[in-house]
Protein backbone atom coordinates (compact mmCIF):
# COMPACT_ATOMS: atom_id res chain seq x y z
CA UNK A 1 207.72 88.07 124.73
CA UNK A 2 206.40 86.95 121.21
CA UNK A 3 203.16 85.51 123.00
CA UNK A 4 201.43 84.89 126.03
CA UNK A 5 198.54 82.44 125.52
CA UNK A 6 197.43 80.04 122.55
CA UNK A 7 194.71 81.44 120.42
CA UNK A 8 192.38 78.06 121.38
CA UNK A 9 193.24 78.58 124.74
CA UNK A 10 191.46 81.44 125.63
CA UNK A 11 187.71 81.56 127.79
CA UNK A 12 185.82 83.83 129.53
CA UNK A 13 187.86 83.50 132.50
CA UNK A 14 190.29 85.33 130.67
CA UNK A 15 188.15 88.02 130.40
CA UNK A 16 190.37 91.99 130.58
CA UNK A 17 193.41 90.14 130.41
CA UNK A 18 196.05 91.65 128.23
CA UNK A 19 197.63 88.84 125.67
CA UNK A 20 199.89 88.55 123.13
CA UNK A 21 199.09 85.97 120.22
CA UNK A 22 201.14 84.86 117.29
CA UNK A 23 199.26 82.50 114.60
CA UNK A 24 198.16 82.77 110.75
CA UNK A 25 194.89 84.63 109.58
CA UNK A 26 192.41 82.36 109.11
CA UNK A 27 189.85 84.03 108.06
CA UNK A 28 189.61 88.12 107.50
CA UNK A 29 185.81 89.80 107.65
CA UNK A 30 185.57 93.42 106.56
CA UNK A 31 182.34 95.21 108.12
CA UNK A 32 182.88 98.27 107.18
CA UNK A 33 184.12 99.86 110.26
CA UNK A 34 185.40 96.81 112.44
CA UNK A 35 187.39 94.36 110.92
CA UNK A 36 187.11 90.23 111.99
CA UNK A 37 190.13 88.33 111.59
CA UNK A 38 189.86 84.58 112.61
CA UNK A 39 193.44 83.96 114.34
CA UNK A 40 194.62 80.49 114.21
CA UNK A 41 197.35 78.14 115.28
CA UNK A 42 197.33 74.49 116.44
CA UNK A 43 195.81 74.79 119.29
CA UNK A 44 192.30 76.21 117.88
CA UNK A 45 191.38 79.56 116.98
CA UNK A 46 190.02 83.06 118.20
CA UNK A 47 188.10 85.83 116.73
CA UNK A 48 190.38 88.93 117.00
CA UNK A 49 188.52 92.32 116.34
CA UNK A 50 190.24 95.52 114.72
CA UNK A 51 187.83 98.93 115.90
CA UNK A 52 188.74 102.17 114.42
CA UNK A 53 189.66 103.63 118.11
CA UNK A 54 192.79 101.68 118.08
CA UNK A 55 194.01 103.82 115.52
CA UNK A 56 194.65 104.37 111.91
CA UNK A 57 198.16 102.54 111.87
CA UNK A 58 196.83 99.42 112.95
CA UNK A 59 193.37 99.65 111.10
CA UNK A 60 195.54 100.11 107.90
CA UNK A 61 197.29 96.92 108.34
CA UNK A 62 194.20 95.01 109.48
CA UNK A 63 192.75 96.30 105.85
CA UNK A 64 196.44 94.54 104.55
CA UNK A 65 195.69 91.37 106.00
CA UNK A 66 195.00 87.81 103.87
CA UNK A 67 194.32 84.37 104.38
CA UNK A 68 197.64 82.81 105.63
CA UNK A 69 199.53 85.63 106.66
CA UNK A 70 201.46 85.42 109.83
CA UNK A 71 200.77 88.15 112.75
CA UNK A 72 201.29 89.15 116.12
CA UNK A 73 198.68 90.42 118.03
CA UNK A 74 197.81 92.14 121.56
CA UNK A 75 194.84 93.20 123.06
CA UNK A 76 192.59 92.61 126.01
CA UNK A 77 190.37 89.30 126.19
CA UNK A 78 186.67 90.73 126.15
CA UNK A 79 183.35 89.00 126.25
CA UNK A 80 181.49 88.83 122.52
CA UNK A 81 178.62 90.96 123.11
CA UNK A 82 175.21 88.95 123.71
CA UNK A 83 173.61 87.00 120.94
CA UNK A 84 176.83 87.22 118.70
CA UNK A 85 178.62 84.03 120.76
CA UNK A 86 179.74 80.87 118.66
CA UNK A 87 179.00 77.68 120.10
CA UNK A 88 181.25 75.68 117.79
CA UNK A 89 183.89 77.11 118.67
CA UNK A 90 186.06 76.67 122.11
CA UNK A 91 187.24 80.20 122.30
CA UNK A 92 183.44 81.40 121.13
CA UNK A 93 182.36 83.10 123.65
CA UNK A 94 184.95 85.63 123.83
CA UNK A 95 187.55 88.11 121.63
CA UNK A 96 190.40 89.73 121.75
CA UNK A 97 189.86 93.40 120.85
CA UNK A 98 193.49 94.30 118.86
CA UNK A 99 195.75 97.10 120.36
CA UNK A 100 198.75 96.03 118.35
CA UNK A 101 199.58 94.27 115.42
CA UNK A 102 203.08 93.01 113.68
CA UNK A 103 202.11 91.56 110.35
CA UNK A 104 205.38 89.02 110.42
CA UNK A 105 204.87 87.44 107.08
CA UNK A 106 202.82 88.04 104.54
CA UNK A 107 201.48 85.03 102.13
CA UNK A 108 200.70 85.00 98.17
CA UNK A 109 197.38 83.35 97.91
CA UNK A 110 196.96 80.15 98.98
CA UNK A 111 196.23 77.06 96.16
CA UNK A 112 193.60 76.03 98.39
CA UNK A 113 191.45 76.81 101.98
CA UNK A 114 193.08 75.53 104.38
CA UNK A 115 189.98 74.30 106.24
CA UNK A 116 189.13 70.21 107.69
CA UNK A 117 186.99 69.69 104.38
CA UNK A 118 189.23 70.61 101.52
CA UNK A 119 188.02 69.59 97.98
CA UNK A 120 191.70 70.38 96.87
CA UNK A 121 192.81 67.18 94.83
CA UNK A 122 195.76 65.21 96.69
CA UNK A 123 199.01 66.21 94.22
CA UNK A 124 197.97 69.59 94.86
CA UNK A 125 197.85 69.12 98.54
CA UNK A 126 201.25 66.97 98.37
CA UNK A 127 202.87 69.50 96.23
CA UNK A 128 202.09 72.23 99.23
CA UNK A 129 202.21 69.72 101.82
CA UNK A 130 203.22 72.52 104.60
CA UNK A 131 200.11 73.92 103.59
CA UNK A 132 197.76 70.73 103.91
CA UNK A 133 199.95 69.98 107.57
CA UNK A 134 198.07 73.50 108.60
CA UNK A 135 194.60 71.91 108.17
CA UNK A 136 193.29 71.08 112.09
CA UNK A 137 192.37 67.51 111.41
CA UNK A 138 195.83 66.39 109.97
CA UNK A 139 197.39 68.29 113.01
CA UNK A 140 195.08 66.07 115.16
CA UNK A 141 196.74 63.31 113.81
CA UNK A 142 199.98 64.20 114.59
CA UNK A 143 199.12 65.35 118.09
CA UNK A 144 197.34 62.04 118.69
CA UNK A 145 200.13 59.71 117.76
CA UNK A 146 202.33 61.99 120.40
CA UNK A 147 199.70 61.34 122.84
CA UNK A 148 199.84 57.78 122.08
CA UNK A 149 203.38 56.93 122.18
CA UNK A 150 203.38 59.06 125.48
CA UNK A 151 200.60 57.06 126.99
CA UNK A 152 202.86 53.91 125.45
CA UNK A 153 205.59 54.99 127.34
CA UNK A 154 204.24 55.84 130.73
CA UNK A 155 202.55 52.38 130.93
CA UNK A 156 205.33 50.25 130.12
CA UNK A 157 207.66 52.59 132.38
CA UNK A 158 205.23 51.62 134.92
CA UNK A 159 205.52 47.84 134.41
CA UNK A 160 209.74 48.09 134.69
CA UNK A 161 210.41 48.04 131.19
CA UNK A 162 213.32 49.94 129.96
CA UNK A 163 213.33 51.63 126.18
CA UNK A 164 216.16 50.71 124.56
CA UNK A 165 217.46 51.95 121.36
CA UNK A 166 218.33 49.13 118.33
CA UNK A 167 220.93 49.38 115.36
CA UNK A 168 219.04 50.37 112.25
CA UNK A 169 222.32 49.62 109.92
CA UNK A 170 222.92 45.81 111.02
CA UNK A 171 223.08 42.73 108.71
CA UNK A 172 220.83 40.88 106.90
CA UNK A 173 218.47 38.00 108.98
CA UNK A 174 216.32 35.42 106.66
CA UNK A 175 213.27 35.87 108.52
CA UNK A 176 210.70 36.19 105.40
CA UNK A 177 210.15 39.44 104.17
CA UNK A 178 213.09 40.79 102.51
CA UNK A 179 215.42 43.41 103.47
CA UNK A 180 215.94 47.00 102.19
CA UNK A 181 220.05 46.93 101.54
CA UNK A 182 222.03 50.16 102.10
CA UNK A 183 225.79 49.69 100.07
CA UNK A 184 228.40 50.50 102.40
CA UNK A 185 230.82 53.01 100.96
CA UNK A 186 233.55 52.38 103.72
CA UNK A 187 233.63 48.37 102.43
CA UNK A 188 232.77 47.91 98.57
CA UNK A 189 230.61 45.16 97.30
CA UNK A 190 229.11 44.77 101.03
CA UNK A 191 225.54 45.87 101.94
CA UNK A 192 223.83 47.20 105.41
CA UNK A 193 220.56 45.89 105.41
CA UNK A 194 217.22 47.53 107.50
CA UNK A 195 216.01 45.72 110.23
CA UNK A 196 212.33 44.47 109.28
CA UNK A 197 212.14 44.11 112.93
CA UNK A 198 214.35 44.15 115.73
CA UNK A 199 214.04 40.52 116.82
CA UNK A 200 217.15 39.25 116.69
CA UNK A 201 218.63 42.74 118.98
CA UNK A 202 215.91 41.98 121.57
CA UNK A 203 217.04 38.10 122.04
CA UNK A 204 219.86 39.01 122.88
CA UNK A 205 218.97 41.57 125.47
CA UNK A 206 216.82 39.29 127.29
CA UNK A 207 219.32 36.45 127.14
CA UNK A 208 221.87 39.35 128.79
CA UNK A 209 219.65 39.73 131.24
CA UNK A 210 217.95 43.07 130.72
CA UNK A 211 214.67 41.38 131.54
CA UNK A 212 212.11 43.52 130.19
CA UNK A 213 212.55 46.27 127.38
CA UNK A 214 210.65 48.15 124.94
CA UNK A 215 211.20 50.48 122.08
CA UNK A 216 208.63 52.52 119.65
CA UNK A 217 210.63 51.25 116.56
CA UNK A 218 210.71 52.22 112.79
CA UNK A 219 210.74 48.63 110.72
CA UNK A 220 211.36 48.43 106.97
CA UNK A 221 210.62 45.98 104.56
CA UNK A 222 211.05 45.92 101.27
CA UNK A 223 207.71 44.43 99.80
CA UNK A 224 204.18 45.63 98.01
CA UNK A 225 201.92 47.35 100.12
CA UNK A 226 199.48 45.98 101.79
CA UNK A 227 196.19 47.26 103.25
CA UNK A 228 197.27 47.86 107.12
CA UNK A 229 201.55 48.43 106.04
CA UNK A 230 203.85 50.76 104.36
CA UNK A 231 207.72 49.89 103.30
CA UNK A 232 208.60 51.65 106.53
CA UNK A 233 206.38 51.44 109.25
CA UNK A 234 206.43 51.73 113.27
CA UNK A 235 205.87 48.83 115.86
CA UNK A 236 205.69 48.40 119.66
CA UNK A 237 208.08 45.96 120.35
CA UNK A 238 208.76 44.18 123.42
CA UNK A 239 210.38 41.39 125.11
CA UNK A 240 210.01 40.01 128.80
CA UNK A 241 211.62 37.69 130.29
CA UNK A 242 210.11 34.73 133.32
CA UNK A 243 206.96 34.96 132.09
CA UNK A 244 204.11 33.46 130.44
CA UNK A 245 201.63 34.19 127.73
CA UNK A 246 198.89 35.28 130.22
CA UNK A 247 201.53 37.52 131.21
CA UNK A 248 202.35 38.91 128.18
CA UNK A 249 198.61 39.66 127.01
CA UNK A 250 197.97 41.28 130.64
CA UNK A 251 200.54 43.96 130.14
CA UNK A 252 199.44 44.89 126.11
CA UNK A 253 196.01 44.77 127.32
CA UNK A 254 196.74 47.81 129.72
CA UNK A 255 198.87 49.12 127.52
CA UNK A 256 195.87 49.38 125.19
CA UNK A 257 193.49 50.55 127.74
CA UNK A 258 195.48 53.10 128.68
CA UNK A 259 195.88 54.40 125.25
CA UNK A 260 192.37 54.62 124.51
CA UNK A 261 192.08 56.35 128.03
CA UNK A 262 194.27 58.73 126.78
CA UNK A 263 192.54 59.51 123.31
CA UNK A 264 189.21 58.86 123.77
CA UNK A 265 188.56 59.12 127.24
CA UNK A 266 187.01 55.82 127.14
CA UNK A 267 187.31 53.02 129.79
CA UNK A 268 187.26 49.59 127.95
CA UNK A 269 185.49 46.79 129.22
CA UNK A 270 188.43 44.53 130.95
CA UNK A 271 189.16 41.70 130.39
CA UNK A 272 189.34 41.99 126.48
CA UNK A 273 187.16 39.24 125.00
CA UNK A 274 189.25 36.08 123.64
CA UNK A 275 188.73 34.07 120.90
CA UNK A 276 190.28 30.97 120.03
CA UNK A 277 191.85 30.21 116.71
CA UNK A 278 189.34 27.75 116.00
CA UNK A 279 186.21 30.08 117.51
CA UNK A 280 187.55 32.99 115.26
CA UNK A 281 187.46 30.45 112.20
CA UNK A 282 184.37 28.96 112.88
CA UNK A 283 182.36 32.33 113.36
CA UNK A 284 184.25 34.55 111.05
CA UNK A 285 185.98 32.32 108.96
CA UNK A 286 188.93 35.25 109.70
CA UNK A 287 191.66 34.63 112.23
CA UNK A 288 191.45 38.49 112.70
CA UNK A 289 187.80 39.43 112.85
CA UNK A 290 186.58 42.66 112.94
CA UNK A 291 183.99 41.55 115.11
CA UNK A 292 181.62 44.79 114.73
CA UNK A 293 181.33 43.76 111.61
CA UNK A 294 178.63 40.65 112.33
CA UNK A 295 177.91 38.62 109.69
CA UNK A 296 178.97 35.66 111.51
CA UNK A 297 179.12 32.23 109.66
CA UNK A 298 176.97 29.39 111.03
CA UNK A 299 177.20 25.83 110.22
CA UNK A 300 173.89 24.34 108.44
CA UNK A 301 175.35 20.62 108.19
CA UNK A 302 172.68 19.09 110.48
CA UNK A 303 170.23 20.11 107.88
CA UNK A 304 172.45 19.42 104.95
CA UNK A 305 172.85 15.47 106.16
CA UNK A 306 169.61 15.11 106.05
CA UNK A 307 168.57 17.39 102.49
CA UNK A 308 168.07 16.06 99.50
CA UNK A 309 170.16 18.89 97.91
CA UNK A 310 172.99 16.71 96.69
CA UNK A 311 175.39 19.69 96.30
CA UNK A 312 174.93 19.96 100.04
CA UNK A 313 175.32 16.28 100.83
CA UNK A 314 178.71 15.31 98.58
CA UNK A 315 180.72 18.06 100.49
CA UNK A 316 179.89 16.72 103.78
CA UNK A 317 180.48 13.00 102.05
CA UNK A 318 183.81 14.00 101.09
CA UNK A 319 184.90 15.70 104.26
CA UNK A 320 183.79 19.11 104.09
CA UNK A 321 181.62 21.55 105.85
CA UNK A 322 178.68 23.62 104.81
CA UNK A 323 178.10 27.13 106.18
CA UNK A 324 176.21 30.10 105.46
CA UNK A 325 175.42 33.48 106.91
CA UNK A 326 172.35 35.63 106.98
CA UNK A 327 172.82 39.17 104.45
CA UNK A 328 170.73 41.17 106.35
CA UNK A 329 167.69 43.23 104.74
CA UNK A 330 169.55 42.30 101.41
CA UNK A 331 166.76 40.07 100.28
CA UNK A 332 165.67 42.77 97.55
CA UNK A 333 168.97 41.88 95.85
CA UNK A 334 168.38 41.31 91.82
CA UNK A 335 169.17 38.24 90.23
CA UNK A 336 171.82 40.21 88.17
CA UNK A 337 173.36 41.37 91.74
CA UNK A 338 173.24 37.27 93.15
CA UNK A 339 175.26 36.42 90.24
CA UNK A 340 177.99 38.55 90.87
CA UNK A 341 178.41 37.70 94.41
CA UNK A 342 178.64 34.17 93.25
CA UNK A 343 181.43 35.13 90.88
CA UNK A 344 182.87 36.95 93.56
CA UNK A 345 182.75 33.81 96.07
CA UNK A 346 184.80 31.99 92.61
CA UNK A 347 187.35 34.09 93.17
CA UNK A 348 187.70 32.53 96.55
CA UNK A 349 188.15 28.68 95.27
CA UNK A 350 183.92 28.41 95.73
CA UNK A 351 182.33 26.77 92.94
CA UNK A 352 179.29 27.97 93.30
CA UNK A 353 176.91 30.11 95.87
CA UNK A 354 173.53 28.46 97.14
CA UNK A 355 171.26 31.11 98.08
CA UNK A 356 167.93 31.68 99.52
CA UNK A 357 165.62 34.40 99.92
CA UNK A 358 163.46 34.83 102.90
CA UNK A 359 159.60 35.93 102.23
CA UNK A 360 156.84 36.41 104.62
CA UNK A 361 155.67 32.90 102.60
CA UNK A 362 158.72 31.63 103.38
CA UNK A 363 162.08 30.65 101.74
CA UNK A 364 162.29 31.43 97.78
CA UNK A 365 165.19 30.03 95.62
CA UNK A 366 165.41 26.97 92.88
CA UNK A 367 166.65 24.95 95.83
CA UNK A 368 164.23 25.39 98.08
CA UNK A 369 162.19 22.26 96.60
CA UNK A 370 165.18 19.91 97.87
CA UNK A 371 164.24 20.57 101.61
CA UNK A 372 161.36 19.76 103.67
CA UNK A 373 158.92 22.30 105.33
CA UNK A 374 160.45 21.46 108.50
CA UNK A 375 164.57 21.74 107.23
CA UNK A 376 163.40 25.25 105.88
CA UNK A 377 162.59 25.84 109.64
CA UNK A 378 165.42 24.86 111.10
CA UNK A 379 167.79 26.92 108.53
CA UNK A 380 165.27 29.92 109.35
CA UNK A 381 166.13 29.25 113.15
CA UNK A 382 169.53 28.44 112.81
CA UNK A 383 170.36 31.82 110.67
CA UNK A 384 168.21 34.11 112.71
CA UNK A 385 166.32 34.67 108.99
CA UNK A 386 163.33 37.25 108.77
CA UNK A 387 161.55 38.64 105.88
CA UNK A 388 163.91 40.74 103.60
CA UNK A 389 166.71 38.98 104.48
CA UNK A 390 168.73 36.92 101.94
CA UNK A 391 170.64 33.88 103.45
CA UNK A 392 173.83 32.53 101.12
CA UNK A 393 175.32 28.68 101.31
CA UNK A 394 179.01 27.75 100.74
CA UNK A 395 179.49 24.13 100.28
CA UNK A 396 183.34 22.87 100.12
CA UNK A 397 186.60 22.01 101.85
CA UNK A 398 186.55 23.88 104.94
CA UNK A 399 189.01 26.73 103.56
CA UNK A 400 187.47 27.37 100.84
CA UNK A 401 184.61 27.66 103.08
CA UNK A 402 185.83 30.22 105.19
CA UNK A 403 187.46 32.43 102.66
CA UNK A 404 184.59 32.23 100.36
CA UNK A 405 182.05 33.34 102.79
């Protein structure tokens, strides 16, 4: 047998037990007479210690050992001898205490550590990629999304879906983004294309009567990045059939609960808050809000209407809205700094930023002359404003508006 246990497997109730691990040296520590070796593999590591009474054979291969080289080890699972424990580690309150070891690979020294925080620049870690895959928190990754799609899976199972596996050579479908082509060698001058999605394969499932289906789907599309998508990229995709929308969101919303179960061993709050289009808008100005992020916009045209800030009063005239939001603790902000947020909010279609500054004597800006005492109240109370904070005005058509802001 090449092993027994997983290096971060082991505990105390392991304790005497004879094992046989396989994994890469992690680190090797040299104390003279004992020698520390740091076993890894993806499951954690172990502290594996070489004593002179095992014999000169295997103490002269423990002095051999590197960083990276690949070993088999046996030995009996002891307890680490009081005070000398390691409380960040899983496996830290015990070793194994070597009777064997089988150096099966030995390794040239490695371009970086593999460790979580490497400092190695990213074509070096590309170029050894098989290295940088060693590195725990990029294995996490990896064991996460398995974790995921398993969670996926079970759920949906649950629900009567059936996975169902889609042509990725099909024909092209105008549906918007455009289509990776793959020539066909078999007919010349005609092209495969990749699905972007598989919509047009899961119509015709549900129309044949398959009812509901899922599949955990590569999707390619041949555009620039974006922030949130790659040219290839996987989806959940699903179709069900006799239902209704409030359907629909009840079964992703367990789906999602039941993946964060899984990861994070967290129980979401059910049922997932809802916003409408128009709520979204109005308080984020973002039909996909990231709501931890605050910030929310609030509407200041019942003081506007009645200001004698004319800036204020034309946009409303004309149609459009004014709205601000309250930059907390951001009232230290230099003039220099104002400016280029109001450049910024150009970018946006804004022509212009009205700003204020809240002081413990009140509001501070060149505009604050055009309101009354008590309109400087009401935008206090209507943007939650305290001292130190620095409250910023977009008026404009209400797009503008929203992406501005």
């Amino acid at each position: 047998m090449k092993r027994t246990h997983y290096c971060g497997d082991l505990r105390r109730e392991h304790e005497r037990r004879e094992v046989t691990l396989c994994g890469w040296v992690h680190v090797r520590r040299d104390h003279g007479g004992l020698i520390f070796v740091d076993l890894r593999d993806r499951s954690g590591r172990v502290q594996v210690v070489f004593d002179p009474a095992a014999g000169e054979e295997i103490m002269e291969s423990a002095h051999r050992l590197r960083a990276e080289f690949v070993v088999q080890v046996s030995g009996e699972v002891s307890l680490r001898p009081k005070g000398t424990e390691n409380s960040g580690l899983p496996t830290g309150e015990i070793e194994v205490r070597a009777k064997a070891l089988l150096v099966l690979n030995e390794s040239s020294t490695p371009p970086f550590v593999v460790e979580d925080e490497s400092d190695a620049a990213e074509a070096v870690r590309l170029r050894y990629r098989y290295l940088d895959l060693r590195r725990p928190s990029i294995q996490r990754v990896f064991f996460n999304r398995h974790r995921i799609t398993k969670a996926i899976r079970r759920h949906l199972e649950g629900h009567g879906f059936i996975e169902v596996e889609t042509p990725v050579l099909t024909k092209s479908t105008p549906e918007g983004a455009r289509d990776y082509l793959v020539p066909s060698r078999a007919n010349p001058g005609a092209f495969y294309a990749l699905p972007q999605s598989p919509q047009l394969f899961k119509q015709i499932l549900m129309v044949a009567g398959f009812d509901r289906y899922y599949q955990i789907v590569r999707c390619f599309r041949d555009e620039d990045l974006r922030a949130d998508r790659q040219p290839e990229f996987t989806q959940v995709d699903l179709e069900m059939s006799f239902v209704d929308r409030e359907d629909v969101m009840a079964v992703t919303e367990g789906m999602l609960a039941d993946v964060f179960r899984e990861i994070k061993g967290a129980e979401p709050g059910r049922p997932f808050p809802r916003l409408s289009y128009r709520e979204a808008m109005e308080r984020f100005g973002s039909d996909k809000p990231d709501t931890r992020f605050g910030l929310e916009l609030v509407d200041a045209a019942s003081v506007a209407r009645e200001a004698e800030f004319k800036v204020f009063r034309q946009a409303l005239e004309s149609g459009g809205r004014v709205k601000g939001l309250n930059a907390k603790g951001c009232g230290s902000f230099s003039r220099k700094e104002i400016d280029d947020l109001t450049e910024e909010a150009k970018k946006f279609g804004a022509k212009g930023l009205a700003w204020m500054k809240v002081t413990p004597d009140g509001l501070e800006s060149a505009i604050v002359k055009f309101f009354t005492p008590g309109q400087q109240a009401e935008i206090r109370r209507l943007l939650s404003a305290e001292p130190g904070d620095l409250l910023v005005f977009v008026a404009d058509a209400e797009a503008v508006v929203h992406e501005a802001l």
